[in-house]
C-alpha atoms as a PDB file:
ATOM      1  CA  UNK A   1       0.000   0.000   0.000  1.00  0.00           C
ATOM      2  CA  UNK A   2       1.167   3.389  -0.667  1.00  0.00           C
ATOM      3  CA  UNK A   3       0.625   6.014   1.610  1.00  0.00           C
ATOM      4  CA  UNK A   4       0.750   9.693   0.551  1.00  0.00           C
ATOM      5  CA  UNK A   5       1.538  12.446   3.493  1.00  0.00           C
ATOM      6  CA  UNK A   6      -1.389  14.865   3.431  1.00  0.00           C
ATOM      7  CA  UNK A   7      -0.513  17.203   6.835  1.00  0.00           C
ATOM      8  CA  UNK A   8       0.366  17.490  10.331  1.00  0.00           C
ATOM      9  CA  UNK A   9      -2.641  16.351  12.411  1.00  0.00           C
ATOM     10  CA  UNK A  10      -2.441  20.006  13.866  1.00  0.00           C
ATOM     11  CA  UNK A  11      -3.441  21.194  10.395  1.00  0.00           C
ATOM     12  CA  UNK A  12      -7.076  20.144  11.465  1.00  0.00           C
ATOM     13  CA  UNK A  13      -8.698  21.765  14.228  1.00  0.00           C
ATOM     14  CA  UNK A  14      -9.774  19.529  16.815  1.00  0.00           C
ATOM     15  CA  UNK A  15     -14.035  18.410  15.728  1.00  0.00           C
ATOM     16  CA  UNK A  16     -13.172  19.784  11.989  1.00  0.00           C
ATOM     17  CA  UNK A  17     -12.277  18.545   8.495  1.00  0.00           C
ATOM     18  CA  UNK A  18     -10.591  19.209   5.561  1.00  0.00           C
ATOM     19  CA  UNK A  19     -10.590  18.588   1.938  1.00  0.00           C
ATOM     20  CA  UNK A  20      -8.014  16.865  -0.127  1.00  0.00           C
ATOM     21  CA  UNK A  21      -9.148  16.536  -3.869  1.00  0.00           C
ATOM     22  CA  UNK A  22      -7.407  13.485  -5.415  1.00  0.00           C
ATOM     23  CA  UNK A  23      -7.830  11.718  -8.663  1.00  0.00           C
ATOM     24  CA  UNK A  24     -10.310   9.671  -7.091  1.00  0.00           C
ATOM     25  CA  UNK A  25     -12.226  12.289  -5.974  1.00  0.00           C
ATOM     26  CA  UNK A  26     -12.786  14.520  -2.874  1.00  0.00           C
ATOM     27  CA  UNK A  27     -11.218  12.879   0.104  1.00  0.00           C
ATOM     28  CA  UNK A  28     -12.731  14.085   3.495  1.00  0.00           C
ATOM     29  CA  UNK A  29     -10.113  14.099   6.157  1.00  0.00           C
ATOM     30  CA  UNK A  30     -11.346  14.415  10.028  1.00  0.00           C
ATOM     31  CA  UNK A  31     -10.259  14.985  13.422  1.00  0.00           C
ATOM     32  CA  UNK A  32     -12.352  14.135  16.700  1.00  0.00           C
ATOM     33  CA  UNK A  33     -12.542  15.730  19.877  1.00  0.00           C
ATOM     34  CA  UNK A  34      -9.716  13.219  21.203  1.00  0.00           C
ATOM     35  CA  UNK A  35      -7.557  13.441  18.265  1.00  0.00           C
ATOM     36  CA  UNK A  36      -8.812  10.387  16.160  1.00  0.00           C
ATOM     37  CA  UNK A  37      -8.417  10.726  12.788  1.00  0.00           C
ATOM     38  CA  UNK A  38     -10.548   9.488   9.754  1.00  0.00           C
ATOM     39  CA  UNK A  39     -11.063   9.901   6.089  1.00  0.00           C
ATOM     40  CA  UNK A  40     -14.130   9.372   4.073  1.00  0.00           C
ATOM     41  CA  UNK A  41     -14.959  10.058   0.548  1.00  0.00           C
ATOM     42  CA  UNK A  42     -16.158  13.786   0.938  1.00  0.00           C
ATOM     43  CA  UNK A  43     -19.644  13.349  -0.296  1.00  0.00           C
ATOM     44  CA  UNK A  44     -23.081  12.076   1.203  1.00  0.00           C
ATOM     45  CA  UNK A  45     -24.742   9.235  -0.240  1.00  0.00           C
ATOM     46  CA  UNK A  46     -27.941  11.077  -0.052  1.00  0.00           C
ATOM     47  CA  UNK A  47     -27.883  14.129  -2.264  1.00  0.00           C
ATOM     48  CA  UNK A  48     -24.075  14.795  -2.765  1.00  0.00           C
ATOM     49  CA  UNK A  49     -23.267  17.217   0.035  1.00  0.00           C
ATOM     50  CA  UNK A  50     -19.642  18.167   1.823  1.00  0.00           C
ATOM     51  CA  UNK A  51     -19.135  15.895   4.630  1.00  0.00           C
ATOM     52  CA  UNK A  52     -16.289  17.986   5.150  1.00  0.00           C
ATOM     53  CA  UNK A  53     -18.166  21.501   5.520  1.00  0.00           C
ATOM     54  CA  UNK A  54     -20.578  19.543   8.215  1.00  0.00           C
ATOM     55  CA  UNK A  55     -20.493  18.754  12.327  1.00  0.00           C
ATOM     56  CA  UNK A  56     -18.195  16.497  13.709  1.00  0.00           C
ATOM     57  CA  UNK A  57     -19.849  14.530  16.491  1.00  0.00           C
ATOM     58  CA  UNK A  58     -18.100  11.574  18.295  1.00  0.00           C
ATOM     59  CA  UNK A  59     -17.185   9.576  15.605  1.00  0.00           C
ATOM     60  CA  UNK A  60     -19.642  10.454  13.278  1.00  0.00           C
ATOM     61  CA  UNK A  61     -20.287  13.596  10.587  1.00  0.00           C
ATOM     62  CA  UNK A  62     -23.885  15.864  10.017  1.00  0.00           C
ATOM     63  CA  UNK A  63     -24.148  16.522   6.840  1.00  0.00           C
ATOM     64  CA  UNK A  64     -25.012  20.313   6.505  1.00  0.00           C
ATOM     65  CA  UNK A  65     -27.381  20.334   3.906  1.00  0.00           C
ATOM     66  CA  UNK A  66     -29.794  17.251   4.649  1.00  0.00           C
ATOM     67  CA  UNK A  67     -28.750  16.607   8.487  1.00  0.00           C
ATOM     68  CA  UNK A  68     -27.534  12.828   7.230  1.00  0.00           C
ATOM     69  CA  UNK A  69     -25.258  11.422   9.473  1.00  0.00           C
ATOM     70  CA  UNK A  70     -22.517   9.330   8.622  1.00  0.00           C
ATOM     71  CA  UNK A  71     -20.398   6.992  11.008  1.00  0.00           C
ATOM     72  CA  UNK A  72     -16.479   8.139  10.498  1.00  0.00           C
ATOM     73  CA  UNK A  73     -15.285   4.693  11.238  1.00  0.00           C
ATOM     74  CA  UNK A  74     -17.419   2.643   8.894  1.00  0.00           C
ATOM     75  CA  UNK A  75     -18.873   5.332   6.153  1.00  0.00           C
ATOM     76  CA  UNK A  76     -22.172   3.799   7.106  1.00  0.00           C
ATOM     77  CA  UNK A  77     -25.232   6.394   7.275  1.00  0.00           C
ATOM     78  CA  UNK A  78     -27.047   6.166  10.863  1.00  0.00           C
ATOM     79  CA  UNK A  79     -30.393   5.865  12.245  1.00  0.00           C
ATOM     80  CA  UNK A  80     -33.167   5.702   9.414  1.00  0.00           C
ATOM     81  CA  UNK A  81     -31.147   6.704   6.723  1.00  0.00           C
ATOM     82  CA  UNK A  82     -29.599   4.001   4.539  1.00  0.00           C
ATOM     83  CA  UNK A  83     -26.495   4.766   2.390  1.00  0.00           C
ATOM     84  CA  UNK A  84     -22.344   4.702   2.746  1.00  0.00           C
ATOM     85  CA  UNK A  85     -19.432   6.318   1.804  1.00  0.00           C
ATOM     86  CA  UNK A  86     -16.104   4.565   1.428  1.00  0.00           C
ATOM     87  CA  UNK A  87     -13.549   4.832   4.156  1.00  0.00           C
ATOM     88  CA  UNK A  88      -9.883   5.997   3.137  1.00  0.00           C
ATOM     89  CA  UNK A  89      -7.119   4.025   5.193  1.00  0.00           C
ATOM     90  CA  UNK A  90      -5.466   6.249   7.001  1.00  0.00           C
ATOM     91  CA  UNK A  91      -2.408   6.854   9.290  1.00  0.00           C
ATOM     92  CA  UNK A  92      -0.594   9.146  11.907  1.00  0.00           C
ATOM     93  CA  UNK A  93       3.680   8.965  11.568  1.00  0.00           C
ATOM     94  CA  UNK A  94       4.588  11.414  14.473  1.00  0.00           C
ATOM     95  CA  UNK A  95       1.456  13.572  13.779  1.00  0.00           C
ATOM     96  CA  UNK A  96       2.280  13.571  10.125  1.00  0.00           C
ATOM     97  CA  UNK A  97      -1.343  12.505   8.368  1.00  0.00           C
ATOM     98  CA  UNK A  98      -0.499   9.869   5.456  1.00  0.00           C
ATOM     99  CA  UNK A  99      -3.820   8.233   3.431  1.00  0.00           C
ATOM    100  CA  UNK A 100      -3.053   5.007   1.134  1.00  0.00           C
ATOM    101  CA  UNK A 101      -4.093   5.914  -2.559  1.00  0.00           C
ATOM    102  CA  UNK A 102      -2.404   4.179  -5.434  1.00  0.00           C
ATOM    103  CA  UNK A 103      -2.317   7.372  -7.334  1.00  0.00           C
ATOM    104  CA  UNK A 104      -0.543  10.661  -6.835  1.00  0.00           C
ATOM    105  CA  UNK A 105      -2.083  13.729  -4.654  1.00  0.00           C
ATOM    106  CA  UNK A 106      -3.323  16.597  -7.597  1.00  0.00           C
ATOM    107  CA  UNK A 107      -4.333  19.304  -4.719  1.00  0.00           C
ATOM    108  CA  UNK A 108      -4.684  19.983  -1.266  1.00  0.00           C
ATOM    109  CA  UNK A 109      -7.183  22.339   0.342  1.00  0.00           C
END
């Protein structure tokens, strides 16, 4: 597996997200209230919206436009709501941030 460094964990403020867009798509990268660290693809299975812009709760995301909410650990919607996003492997080297993709990083955000 190839991991790719994306940031320094303190890039990401502590119940927040960012973006990284990859050839793959938009990669949602998030950061818990007790430092844990996830990635998602950065859309909701519902109608398309930015994990990334919504709440971080626990280990889970609100979507901000529908109120969806999505389990960080499995991409798994919760409650009701049926639908998943895939999870991005992830990894923290001395608070360095690496995600496995197979192809190169085109932007970060």
């Amino acid at each position: 597996m190839d991991w790719l460094q994306i940031g320094h964990i303190d890039d990401i403020p502590r119940r927040g997200a960012r973006c990284v867009t990859t050839p793959q798509g938009r990669i949602g990268v998030f950061r818990t209230a007790d430092d844990q660290v996830f990635a998602i693809e950065d859309h909701c299975p519902h109608k398309g919206g930015p994990l990334s812009q919504g709440i971080v709760h626990g280990t889970s995301v609100t979507c901000p436009l529908h109120n969806w909410v999505i389990s960080l650990e499995t991409g798994q919607a919760q409650g009701a709501d049926e639908g998943s996003v895939r999870t991005i492997p992830l990894r923290l080297v001395d608070g360095q941030i690496q995600i496995a993709l197979a192809a190169q990083l085109m932007a970060a955000e």
